[in-house]
PDB file of N, CA and C in Angstrom:
ATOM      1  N   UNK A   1     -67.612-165.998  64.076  1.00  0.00           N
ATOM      2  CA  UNK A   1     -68.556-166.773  63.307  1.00  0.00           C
ATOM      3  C   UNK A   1     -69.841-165.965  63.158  1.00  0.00           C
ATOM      4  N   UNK A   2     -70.495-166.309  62.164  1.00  0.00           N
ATOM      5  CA  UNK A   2     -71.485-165.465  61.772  1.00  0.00           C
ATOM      6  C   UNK A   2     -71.680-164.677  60.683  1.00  0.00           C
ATOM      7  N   UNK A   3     -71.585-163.106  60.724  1.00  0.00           N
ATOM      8  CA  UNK A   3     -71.514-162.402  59.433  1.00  0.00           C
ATOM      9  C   UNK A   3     -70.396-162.668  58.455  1.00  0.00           C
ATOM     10  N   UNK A   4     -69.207-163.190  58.628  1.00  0.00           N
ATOM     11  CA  UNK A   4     -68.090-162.941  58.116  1.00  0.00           C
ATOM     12  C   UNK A   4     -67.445-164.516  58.224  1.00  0.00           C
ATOM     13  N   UNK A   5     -67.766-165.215  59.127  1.00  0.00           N
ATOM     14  CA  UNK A   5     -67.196-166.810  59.177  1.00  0.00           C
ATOM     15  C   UNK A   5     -68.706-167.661  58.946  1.00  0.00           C
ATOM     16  N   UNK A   6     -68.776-168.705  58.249  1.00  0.00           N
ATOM     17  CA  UNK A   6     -69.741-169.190  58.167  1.00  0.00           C
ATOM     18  C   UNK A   6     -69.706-170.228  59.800  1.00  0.00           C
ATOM     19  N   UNK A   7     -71.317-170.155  60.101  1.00  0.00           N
ATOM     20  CA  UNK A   7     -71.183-170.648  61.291  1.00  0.00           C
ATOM     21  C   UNK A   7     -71.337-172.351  61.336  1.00  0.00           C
ATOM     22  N   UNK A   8     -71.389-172.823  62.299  1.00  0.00           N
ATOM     23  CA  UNK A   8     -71.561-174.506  62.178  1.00  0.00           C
ATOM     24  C   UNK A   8     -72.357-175.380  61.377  1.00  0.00           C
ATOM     25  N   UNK A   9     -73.593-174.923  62.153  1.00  0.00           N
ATOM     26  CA  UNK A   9     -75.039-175.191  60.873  1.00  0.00           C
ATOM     27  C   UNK A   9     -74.616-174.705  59.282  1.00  0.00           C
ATOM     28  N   UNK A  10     -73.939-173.739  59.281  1.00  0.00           N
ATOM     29  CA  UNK A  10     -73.829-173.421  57.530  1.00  0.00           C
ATOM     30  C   UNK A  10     -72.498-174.668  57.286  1.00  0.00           C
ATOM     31  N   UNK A  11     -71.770-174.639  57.851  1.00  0.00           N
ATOM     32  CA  UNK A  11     -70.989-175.671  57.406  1.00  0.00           C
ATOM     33  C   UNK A  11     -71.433-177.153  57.022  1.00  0.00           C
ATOM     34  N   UNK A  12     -72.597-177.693  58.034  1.00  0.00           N
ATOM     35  CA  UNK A  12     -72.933-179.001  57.730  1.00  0.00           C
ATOM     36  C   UNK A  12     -73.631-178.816  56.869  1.00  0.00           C
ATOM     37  N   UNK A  13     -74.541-177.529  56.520  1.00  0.00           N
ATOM     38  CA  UNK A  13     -75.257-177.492  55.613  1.00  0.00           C
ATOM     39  C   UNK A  13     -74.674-178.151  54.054  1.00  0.00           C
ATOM     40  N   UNK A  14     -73.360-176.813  53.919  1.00  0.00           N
ATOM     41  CA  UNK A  14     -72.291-176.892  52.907  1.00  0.00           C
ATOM     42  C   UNK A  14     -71.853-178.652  52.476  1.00  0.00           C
ATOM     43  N   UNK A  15     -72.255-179.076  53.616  1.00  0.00           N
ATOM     44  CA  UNK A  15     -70.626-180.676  53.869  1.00  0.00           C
ATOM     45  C   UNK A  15     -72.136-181.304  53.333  1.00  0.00           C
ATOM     46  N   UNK A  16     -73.306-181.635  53.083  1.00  0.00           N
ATOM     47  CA  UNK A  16     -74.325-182.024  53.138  1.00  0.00           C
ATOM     48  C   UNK A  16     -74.629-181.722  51.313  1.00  0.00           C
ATOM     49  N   UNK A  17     -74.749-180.466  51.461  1.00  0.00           N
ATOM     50  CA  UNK A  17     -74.683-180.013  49.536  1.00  0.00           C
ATOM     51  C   UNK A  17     -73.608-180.883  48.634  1.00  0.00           C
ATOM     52  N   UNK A  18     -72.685-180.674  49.554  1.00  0.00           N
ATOM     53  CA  UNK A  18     -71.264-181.336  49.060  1.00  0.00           C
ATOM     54  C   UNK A  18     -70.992-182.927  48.356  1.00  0.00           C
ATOM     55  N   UNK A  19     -71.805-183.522  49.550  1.00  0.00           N
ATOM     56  CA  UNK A  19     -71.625-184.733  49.482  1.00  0.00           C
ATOM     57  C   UNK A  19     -73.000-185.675  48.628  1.00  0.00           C
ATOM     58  N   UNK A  20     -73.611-184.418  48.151  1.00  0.00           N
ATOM     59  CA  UNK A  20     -75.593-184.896  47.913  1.00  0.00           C
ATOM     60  C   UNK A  20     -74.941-186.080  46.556  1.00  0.00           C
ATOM     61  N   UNK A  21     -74.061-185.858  45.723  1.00  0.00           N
ATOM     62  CA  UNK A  21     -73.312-187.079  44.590  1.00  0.00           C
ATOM     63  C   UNK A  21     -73.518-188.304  44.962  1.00  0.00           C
ATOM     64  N   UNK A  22     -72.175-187.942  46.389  1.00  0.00           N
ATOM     65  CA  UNK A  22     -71.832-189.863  46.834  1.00  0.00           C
ATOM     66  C   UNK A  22     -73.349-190.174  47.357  1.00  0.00           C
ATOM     67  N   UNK A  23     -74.142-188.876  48.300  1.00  0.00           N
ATOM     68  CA  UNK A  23     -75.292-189.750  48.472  1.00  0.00           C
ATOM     69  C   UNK A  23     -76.191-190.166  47.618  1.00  0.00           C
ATOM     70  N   UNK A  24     -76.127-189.426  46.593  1.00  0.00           N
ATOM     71  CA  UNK A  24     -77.253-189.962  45.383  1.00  0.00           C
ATOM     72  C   UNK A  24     -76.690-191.521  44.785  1.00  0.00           C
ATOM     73  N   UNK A  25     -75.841-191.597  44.925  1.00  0.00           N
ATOM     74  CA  UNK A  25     -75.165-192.662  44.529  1.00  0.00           C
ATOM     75  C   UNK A  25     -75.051-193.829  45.365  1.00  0.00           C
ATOM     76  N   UNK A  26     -75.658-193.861  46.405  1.00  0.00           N
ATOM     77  CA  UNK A  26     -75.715-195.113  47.376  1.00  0.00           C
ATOM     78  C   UNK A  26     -77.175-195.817  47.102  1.00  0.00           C
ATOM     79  N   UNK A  27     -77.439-196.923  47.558  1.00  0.00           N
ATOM     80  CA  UNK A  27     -78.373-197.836  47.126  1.00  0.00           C
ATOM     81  C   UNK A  27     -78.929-197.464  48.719  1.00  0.00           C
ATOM     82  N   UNK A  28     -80.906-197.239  48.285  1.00  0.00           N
ATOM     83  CA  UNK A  28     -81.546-196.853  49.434  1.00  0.00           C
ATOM     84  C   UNK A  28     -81.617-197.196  50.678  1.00  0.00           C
ATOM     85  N   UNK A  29     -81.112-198.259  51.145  1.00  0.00           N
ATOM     86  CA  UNK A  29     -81.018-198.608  52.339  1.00  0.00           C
ATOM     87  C   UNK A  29     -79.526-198.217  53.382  1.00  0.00           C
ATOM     88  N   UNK A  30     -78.673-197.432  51.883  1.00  0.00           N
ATOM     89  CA  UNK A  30     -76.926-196.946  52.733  1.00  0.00           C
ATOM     90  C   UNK A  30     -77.046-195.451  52.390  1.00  0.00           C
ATOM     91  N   UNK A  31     -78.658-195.300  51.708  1.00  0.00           N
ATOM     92  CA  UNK A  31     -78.730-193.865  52.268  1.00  0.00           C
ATOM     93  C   UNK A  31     -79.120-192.945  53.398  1.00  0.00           C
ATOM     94  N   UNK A  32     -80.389-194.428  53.590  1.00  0.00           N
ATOM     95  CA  UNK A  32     -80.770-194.103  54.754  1.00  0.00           C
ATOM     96  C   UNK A  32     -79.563-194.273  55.994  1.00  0.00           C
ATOM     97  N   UNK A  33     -78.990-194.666  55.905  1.00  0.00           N
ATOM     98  CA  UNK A  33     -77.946-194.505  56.631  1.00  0.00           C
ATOM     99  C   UNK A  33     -76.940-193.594  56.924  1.00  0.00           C
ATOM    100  N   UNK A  34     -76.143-192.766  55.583  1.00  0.00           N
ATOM    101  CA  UNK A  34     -75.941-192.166  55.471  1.00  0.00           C
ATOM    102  C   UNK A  34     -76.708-190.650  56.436  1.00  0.00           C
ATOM    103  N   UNK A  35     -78.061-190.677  56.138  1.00  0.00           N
ATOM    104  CA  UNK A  35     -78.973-189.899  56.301  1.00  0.00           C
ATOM    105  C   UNK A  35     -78.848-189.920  58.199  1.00  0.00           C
ATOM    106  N   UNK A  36     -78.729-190.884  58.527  1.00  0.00           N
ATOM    107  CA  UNK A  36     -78.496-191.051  59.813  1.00  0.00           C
ATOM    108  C   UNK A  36     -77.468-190.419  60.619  1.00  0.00           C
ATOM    109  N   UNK A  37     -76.794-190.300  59.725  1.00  0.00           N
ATOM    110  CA  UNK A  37     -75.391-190.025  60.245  1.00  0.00           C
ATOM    111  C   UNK A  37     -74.997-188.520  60.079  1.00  0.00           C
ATOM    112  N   UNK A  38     -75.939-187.925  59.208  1.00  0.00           N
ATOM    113  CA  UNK A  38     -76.330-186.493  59.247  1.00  0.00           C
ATOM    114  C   UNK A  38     -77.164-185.859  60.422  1.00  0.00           C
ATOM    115  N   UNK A  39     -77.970-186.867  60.293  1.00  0.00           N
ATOM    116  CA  UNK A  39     -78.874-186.488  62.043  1.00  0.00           C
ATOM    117  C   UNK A  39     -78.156-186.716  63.075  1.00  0.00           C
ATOM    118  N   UNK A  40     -77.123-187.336  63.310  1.00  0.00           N
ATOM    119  CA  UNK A  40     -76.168-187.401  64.448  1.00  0.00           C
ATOM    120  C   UNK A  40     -75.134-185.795  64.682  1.00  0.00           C
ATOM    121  N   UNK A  41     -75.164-185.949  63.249  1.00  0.00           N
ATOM    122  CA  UNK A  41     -74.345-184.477  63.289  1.00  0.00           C
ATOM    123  C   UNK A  41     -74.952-183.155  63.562  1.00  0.00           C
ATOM    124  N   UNK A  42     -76.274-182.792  63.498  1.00  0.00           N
ATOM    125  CA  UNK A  42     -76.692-182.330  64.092  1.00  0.00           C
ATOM    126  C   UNK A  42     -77.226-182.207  64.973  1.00  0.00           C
ATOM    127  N   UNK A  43     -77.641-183.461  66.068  1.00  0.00           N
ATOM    128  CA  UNK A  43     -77.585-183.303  67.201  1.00  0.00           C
ATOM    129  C   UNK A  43     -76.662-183.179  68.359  1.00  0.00           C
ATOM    130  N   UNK A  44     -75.926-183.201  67.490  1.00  0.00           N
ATOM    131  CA  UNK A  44     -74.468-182.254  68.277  1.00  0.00           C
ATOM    132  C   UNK A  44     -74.282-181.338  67.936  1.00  0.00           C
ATOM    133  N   UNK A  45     -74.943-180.343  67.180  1.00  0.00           N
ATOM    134  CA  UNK A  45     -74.431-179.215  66.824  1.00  0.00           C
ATOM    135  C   UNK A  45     -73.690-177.720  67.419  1.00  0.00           C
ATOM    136  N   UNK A  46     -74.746-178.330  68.731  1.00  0.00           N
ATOM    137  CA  UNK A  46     -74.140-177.218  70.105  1.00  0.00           C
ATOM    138  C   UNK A  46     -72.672-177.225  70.374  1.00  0.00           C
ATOM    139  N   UNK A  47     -72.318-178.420  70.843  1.00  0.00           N
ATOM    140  CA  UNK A  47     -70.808-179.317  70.653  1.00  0.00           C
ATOM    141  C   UNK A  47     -70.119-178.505  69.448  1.00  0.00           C
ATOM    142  N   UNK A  48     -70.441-178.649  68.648  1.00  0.00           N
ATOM    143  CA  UNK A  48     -69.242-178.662  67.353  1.00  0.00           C
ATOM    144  C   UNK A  48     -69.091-177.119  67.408  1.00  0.00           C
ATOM    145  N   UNK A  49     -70.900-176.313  67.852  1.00  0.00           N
ATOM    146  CA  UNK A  49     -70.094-174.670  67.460  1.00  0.00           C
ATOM    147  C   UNK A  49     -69.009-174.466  68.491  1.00  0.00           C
ATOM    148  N   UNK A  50     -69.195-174.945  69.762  1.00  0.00           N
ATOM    149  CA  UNK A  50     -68.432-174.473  70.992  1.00  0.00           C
ATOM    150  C   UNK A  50     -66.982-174.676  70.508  1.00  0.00           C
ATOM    151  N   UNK A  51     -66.826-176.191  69.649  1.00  0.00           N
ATOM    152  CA  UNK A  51     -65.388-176.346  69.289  1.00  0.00           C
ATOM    153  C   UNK A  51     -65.390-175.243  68.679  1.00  0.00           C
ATOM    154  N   UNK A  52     -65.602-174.566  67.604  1.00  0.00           N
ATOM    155  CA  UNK A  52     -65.077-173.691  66.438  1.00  0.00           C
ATOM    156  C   UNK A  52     -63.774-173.829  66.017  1.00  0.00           C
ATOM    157  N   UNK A  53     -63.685-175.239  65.707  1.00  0.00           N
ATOM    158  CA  UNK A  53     -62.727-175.859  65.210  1.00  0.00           C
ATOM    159  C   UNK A  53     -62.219-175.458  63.550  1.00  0.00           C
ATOM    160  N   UNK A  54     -60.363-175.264  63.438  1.00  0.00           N
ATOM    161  CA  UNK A  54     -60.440-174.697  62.327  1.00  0.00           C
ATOM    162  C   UNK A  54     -60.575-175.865  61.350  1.00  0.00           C
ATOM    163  N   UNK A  55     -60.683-177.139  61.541  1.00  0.00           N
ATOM    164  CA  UNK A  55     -61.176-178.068  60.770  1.00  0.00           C
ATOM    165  C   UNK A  55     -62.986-178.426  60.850  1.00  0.00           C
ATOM    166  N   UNK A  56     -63.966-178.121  60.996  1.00  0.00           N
ATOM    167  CA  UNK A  56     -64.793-178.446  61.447  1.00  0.00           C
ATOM    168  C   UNK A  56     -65.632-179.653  61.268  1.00  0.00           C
ATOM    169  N   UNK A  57     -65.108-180.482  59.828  1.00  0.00           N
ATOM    170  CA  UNK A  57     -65.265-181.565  60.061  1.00  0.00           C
ATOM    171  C   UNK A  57     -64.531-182.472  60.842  1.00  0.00           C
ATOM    172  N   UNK A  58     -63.226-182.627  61.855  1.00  0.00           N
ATOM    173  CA  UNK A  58     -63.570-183.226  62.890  1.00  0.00           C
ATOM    174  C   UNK A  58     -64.359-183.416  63.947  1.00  0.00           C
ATOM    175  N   UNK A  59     -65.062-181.678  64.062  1.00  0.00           N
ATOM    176  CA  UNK A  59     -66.457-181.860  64.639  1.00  0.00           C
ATOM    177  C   UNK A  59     -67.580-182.643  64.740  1.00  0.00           C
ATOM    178  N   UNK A  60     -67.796-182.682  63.094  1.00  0.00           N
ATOM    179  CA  UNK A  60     -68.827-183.344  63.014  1.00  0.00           C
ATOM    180  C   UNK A  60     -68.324-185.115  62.919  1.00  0.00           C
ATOM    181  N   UNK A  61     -67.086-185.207  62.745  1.00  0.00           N
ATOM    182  CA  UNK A  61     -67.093-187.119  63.373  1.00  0.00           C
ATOM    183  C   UNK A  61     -67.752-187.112  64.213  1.00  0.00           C
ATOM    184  N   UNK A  62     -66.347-185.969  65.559  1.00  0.00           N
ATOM    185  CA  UNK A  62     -66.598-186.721  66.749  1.00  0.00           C
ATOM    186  C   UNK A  62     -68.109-186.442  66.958  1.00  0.00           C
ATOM    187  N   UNK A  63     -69.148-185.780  66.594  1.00  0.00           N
ATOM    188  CA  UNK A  63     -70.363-185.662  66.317  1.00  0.00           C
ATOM    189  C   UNK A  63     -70.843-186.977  66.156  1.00  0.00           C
ATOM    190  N   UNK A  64     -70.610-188.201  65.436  1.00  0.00           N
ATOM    191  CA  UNK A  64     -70.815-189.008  64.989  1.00  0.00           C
ATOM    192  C   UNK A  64     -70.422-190.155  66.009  1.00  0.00           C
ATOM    193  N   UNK A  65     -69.400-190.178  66.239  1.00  0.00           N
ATOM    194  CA  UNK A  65     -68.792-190.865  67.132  1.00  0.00           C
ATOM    195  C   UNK A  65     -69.248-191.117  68.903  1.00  0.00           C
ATOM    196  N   UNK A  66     -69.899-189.729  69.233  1.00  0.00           N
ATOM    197  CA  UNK A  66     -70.670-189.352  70.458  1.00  0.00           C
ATOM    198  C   UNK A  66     -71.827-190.128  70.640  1.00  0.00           C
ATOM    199  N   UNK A  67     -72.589-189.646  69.408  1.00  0.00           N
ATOM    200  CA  UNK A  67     -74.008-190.684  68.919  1.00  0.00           C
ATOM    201  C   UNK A  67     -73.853-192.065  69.157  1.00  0.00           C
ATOM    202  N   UNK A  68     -72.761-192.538  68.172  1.00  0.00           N
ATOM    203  CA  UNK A  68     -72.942-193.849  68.419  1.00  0.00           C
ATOM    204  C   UNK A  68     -72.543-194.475  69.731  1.00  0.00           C
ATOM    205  N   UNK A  69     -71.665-193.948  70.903  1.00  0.00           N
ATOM    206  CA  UNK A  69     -71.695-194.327  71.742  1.00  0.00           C
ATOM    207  C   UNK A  69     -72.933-194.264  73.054  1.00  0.00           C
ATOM    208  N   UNK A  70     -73.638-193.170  72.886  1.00  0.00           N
ATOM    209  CA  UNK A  70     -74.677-193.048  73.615  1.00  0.00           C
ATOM    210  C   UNK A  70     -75.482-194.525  73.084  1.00  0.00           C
ATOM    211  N   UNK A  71     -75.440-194.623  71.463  1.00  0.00           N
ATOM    212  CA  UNK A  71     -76.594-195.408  71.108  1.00  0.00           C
ATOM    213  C   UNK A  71     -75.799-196.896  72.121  1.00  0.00           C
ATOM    214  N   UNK A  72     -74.627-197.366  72.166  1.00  0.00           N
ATOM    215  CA  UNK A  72     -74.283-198.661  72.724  1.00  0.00           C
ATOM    216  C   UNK A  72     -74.657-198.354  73.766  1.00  0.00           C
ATOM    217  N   UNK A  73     -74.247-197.421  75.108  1.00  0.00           N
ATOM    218  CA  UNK A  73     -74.322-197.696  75.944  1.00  0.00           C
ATOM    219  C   UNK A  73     -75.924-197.953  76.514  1.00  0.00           C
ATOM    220  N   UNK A  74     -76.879-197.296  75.701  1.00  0.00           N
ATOM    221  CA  UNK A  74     -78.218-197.649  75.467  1.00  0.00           C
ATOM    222  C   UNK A  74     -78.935-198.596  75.434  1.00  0.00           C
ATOM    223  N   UNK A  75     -77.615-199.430  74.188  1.00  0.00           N
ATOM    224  CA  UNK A  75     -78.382-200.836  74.275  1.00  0.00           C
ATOM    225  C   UNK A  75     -77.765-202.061  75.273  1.00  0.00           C
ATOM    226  N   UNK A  76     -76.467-201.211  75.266  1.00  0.00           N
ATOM    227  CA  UNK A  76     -76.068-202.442  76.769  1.00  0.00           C
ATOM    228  C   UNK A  76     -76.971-202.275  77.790  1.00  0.00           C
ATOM    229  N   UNK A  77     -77.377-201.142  78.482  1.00  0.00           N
ATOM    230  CA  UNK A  77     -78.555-201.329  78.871  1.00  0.00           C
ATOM    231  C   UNK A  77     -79.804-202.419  79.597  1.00  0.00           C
ATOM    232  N   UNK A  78     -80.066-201.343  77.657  1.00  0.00           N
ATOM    233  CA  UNK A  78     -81.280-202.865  77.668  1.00  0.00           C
ATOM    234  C   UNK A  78     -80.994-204.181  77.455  1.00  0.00           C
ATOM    235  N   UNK A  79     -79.943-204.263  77.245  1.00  0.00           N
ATOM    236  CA  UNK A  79     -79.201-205.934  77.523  1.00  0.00           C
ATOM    237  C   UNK A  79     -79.546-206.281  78.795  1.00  0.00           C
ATOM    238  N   UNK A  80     -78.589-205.451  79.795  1.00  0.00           N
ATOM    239  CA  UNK A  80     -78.549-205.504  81.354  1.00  0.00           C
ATOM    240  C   UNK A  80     -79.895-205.534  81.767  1.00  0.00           C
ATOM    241  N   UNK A  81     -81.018-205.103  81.496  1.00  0.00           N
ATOM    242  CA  UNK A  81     -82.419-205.316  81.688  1.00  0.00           C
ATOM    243  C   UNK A  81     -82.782-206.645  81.639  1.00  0.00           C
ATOM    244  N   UNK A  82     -82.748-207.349  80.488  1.00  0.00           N
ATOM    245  CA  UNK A  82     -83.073-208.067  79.672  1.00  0.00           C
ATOM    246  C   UNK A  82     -82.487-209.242  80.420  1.00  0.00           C
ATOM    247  N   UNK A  83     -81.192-209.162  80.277  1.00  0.00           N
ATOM    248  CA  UNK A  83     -80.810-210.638  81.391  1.00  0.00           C
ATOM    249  C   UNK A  83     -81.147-210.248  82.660  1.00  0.00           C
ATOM    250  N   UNK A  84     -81.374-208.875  83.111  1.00  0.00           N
ATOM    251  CA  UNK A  84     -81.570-209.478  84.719  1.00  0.00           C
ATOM    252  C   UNK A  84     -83.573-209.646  85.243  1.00  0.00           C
ATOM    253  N   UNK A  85     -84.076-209.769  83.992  1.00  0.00           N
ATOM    254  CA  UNK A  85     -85.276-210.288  83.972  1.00  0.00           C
ATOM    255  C   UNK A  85     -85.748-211.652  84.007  1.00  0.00           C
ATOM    256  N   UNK A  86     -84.536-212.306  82.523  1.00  0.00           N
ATOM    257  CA  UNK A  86     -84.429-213.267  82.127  1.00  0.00           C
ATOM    258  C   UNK A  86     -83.844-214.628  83.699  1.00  0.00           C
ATOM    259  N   UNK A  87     -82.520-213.472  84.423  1.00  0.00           N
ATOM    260  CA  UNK A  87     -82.685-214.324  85.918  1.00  0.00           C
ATOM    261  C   UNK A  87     -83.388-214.614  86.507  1.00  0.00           C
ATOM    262  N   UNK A  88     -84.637-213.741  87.086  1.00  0.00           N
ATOM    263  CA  UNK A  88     -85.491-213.463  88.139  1.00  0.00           C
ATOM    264  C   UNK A  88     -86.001-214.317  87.915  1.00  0.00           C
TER     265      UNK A  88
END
């Protein structure tokens, strides 16, 4: 990867150019979403180069997929906070 394979970041870059249509085409509030789900993918980006997967968009799901579980277990959480306040 690198001079001769495009590396991870160039790929989401690419998958991002790619997709700028369907996103222009969503109504602003499922872009911002959309948009979200790009920032997930790159905060995994470390993740996805290590895969150097010859598909690399399964990378960036499970990229996606990682995120959103951090984000639940986050808010179960603050659930678990929340009722054991609500006991006391």
């Amino acid at each position: 990867m690198g001079r001769t394979n495009p590396t991870y970041r160039d790929t989401i870059r690419k998958f991002e150019t790619d997709w700028k249509l369907y996103r222009d085409a969503l109504r602003r509030h499922e872009k911002e979403d959309f948009d979200k789900l790009l920032i997930k993918i790159h905060a995994q980006s470390m993740a996805g180069h290590a895969q150097n997967a010859l598909r690399p968009e399964l990378s960036m799901f499970m990229s996606i997929l990682v995120e959103n579980e951090k984000e639940i277990r986050e808010l179960e959480a603050r659930i678990g906070q929340m009722n054991q306040s609500k006991s006391q």
